[in-house]
Protein backbone atom coordinates (compact mmCIF):
# COMPACT_ATOMS: atom_id res chain seq x y z
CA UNK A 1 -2.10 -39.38 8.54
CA UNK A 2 -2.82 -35.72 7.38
CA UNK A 3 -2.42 -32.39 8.27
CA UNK A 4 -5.88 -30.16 8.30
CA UNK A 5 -5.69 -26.48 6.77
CA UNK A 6 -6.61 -24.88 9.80
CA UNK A 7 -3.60 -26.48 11.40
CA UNK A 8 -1.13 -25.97 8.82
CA UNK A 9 1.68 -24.08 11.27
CA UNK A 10 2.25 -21.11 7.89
CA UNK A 11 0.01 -18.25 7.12
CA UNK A 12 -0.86 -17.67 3.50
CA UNK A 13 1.36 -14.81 4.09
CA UNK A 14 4.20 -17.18 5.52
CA UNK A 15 4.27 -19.24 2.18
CA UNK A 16 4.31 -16.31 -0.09
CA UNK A 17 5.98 -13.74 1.26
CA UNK A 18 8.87 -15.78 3.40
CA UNK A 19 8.98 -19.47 2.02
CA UNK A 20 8.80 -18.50 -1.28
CA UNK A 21 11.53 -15.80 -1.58
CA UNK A 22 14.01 -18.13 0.87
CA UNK A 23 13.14 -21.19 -1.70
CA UNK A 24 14.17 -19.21 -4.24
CA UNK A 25 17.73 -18.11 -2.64
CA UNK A 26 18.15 -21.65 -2.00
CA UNK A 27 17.25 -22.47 -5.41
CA UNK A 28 20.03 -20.50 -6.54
CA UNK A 29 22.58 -21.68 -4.35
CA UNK A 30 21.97 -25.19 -4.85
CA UNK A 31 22.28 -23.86 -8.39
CA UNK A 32 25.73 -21.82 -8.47
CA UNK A 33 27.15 -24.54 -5.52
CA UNK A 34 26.82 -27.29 -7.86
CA UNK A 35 24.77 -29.40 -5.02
CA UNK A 36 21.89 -30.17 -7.78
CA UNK A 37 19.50 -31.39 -4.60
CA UNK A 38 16.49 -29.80 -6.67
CA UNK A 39 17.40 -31.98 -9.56
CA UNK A 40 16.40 -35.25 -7.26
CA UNK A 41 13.58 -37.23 -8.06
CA UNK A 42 13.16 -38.30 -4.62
CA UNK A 43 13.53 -36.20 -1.25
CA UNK A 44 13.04 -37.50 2.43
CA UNK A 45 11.06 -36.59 4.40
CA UNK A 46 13.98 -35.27 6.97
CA UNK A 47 15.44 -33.65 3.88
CA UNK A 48 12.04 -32.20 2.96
CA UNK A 49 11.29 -30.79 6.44
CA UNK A 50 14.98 -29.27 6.74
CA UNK A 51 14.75 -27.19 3.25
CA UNK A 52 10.91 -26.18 4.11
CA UNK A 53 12.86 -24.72 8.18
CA UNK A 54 15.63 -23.66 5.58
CA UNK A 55 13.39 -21.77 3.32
CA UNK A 56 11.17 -20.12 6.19
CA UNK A 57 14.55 -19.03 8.06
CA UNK A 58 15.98 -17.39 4.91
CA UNK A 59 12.92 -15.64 3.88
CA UNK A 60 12.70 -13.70 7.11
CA UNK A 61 16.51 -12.94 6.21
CA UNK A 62 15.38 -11.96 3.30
CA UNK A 63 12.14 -9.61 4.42
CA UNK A 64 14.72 -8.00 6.97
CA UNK A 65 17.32 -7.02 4.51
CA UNK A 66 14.65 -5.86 1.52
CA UNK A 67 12.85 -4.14 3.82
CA UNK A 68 15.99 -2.39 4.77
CA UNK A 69 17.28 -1.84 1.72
CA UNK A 70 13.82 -1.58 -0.53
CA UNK A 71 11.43 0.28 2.05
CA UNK A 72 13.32 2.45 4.20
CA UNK A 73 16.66 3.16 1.79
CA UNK A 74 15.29 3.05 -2.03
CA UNK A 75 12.10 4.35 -1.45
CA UNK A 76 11.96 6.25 1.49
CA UNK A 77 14.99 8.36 0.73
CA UNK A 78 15.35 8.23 -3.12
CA UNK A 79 11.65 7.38 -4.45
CA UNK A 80 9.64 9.13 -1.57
CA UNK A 81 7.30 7.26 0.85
CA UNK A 82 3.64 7.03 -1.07
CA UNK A 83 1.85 9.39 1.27
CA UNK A 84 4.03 11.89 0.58
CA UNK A 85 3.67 11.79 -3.09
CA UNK A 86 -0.03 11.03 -2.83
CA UNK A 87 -0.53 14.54 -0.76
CA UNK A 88 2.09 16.30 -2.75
CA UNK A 89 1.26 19.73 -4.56
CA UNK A 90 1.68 19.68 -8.12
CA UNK A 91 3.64 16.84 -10.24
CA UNK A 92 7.02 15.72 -8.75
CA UNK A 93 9.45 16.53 -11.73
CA UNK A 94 12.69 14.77 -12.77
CA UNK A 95 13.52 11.52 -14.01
CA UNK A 96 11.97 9.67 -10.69
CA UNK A 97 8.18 10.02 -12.35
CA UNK A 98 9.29 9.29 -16.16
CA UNK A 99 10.59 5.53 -14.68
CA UNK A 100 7.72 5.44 -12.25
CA UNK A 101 4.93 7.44 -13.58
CA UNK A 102 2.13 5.45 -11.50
CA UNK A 103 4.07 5.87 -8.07
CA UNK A 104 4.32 9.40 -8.42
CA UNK A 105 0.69 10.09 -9.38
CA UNK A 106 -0.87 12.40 -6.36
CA UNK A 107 -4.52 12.04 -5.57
CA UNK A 108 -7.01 14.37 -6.90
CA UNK A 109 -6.83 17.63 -5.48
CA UNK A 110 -10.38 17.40 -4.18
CA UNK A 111 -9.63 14.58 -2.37
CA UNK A 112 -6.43 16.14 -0.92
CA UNK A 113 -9.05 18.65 0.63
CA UNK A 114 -10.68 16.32 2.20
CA UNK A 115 -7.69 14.52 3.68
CA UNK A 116 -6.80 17.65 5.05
CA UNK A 117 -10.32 18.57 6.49
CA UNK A 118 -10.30 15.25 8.08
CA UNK A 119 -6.66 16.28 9.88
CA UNK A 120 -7.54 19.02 10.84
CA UNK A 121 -11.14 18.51 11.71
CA UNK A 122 -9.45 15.12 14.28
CA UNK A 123 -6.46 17.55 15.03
CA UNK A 124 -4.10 15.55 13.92
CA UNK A 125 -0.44 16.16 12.04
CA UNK A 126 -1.39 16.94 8.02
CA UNK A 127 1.39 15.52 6.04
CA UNK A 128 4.08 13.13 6.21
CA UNK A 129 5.02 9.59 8.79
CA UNK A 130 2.56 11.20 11.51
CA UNK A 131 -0.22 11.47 9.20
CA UNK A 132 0.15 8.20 8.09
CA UNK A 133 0.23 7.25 11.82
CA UNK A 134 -3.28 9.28 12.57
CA UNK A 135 -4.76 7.85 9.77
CA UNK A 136 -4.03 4.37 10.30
CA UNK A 137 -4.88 4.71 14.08
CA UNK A 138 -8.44 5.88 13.14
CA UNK A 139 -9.06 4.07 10.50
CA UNK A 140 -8.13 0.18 11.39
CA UNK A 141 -10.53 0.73 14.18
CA UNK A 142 -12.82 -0.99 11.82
CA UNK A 143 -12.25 -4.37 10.99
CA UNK A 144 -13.37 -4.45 7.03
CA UNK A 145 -11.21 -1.47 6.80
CA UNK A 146 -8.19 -3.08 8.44
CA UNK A 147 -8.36 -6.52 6.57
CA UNK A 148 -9.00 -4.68 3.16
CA UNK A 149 -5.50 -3.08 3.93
CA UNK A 150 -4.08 -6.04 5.56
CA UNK A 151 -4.24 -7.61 1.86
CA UNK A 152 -2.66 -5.18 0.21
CA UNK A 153 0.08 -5.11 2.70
CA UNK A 154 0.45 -8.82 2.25
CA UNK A 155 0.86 -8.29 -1.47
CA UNK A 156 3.45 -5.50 -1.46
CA UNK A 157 5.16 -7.39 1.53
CA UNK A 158 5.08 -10.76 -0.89
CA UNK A 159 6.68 -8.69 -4.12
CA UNK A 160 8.97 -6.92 -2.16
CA UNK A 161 10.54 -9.85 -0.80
CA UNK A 162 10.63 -11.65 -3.79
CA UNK A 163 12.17 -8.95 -6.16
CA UNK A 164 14.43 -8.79 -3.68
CA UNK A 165 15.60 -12.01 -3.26
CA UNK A 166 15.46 -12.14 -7.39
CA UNK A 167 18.14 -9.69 -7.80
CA UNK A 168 20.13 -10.93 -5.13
CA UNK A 169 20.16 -14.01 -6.95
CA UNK A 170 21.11 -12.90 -10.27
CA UNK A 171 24.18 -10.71 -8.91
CA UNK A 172 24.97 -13.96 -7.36
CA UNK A 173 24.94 -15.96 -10.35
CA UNK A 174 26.38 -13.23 -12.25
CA UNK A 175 29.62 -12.94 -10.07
CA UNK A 176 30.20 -17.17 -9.64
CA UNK A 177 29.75 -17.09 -13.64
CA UNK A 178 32.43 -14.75 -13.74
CA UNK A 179 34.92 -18.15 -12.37
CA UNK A 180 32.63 -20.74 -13.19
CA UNK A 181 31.41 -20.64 -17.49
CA UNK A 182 29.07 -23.95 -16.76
CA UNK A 183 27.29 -21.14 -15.24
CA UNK A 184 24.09 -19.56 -17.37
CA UNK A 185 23.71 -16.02 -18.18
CA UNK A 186 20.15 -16.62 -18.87
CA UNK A 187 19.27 -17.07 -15.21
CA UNK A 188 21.13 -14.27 -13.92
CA UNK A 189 19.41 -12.12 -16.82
CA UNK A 190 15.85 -14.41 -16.05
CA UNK A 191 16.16 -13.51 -12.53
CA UNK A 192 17.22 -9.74 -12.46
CA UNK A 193 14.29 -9.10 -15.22
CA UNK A 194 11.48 -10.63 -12.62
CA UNK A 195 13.38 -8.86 -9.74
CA UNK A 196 12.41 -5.91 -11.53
CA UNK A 197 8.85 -6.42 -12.38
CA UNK A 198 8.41 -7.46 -8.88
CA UNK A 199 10.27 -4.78 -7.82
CA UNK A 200 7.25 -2.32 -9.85
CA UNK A 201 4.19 -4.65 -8.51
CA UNK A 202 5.32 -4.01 -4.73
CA UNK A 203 5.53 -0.33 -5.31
CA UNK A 204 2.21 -0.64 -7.02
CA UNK A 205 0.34 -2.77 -3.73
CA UNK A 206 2.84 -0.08 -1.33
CA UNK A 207 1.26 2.78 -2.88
CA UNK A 208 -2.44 1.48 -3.32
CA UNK A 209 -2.03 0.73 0.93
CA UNK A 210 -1.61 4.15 1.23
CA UNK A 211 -3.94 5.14 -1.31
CA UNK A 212 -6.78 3.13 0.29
CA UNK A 213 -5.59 4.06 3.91
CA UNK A 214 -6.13 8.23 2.81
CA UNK A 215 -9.47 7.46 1.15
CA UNK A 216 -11.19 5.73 3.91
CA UNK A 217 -9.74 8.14 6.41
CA UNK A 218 -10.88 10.67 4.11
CA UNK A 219 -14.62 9.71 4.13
CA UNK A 220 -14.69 8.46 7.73
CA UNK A 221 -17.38 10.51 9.78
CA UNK A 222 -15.92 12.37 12.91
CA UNK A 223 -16.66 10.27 15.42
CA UNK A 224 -15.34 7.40 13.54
């Protein structure tokens, strides 16, 4: 008995961005709990199915609180959304840029022009969430155009959710170590360190959605 791809009940984007980054919370609470169910050589199927449901229903924890915490509080109010920074007027200064000189790159200023044109030209809002809005509106209208950015939102969705599920875990190692030494520093440290490289691959897929959203809104004839 076997189960055919095409009727596999997960999206690619199911396994990476939600089972993954639940397995990996549940890795580390099997791991600071003590259970050692990983460790088995053998696991049931009821067992399997359970920590597969387990893993899905955690990851879309997980997406909910990193893309509360991630998208709308760390880089919507301290990093600034990627539109904004793409259209902005000059180089941002401070110490934002010097830790995250890629993010805060704008787009050439020729292209800005254009962007603009192409706003004004559709009559539509030039900066900020309501150009993003118009843009994506006109745009996606075109199906190429709205898978291209469909995988990059995949990506940054997939990093996201795993760098944040990373440094959940190694605060949560890090505080049980604290009453339990059989604990491991190394994993907390392992886990916080790929938090954070995740953490700088979802801003670079969350800025290159934006990036390509601008461009082919940019170049898009009138009437398309």
């Amino acid at each position: 008995m076997y189960c055919s791809v095409d009727k596999i009940p997960f999206s690619v984007y199911d396994f990476f961005a939600y089972l993954s980054s639940g397995a990996t919370v549940l890795a580390a609470f099997d791991y600071v709990s003590g259970l050692h169910i990983l460790e088995r050589t053998q696991v049931g199927v009821a067992l399997g199915v359970l920590l597969v449901v387990l893993s899905y229903v955690v990851g879309q924890i997980v997406a909910h609180f990193s893309s509360f915490i991630l998208e709308q509080l760390v880089v919507s109010r301290i990093l600034t959304r990627p539109t904004d920074l793409l259209l902005a007027e000059g180089k941002t200064k401070g110490l934002r840029p010097l830790v995250f000189p890629n993010y805060f790159r704008p787009l050439p200023k020729e292209t800005q022009i254009r962007v603009w044109d192409a706003a004004d030209r559709r009559k539509g809002p030039a900066k900020g969430e309501g150009l993003f809005l118009h843009a994506y509106a006109v745009v996606t209208r075109n199906d190429k155009a709205q898978a291209r950015l469909d995988e990059f939102r995949n990506q940054y969705g997939f990093a996201r959710n795993m760098a944040f599920a990373l440094l959940f875990d190694a605060i949560v190692i890090a505080v049980q170590r604290v009453s339990n030494p059989t604990l491991q520093w190394h994993w907390a440290l392992a886990a916080a360190f790929c938090g954070i490289a995740l953490f700088y691959r979802y801003l670079k897929f969350f800025r290159q959605y934006s990036y390509e959203l601008l461009l082919r809104y940019a170049e898009l004839p009138l009437g398309g």
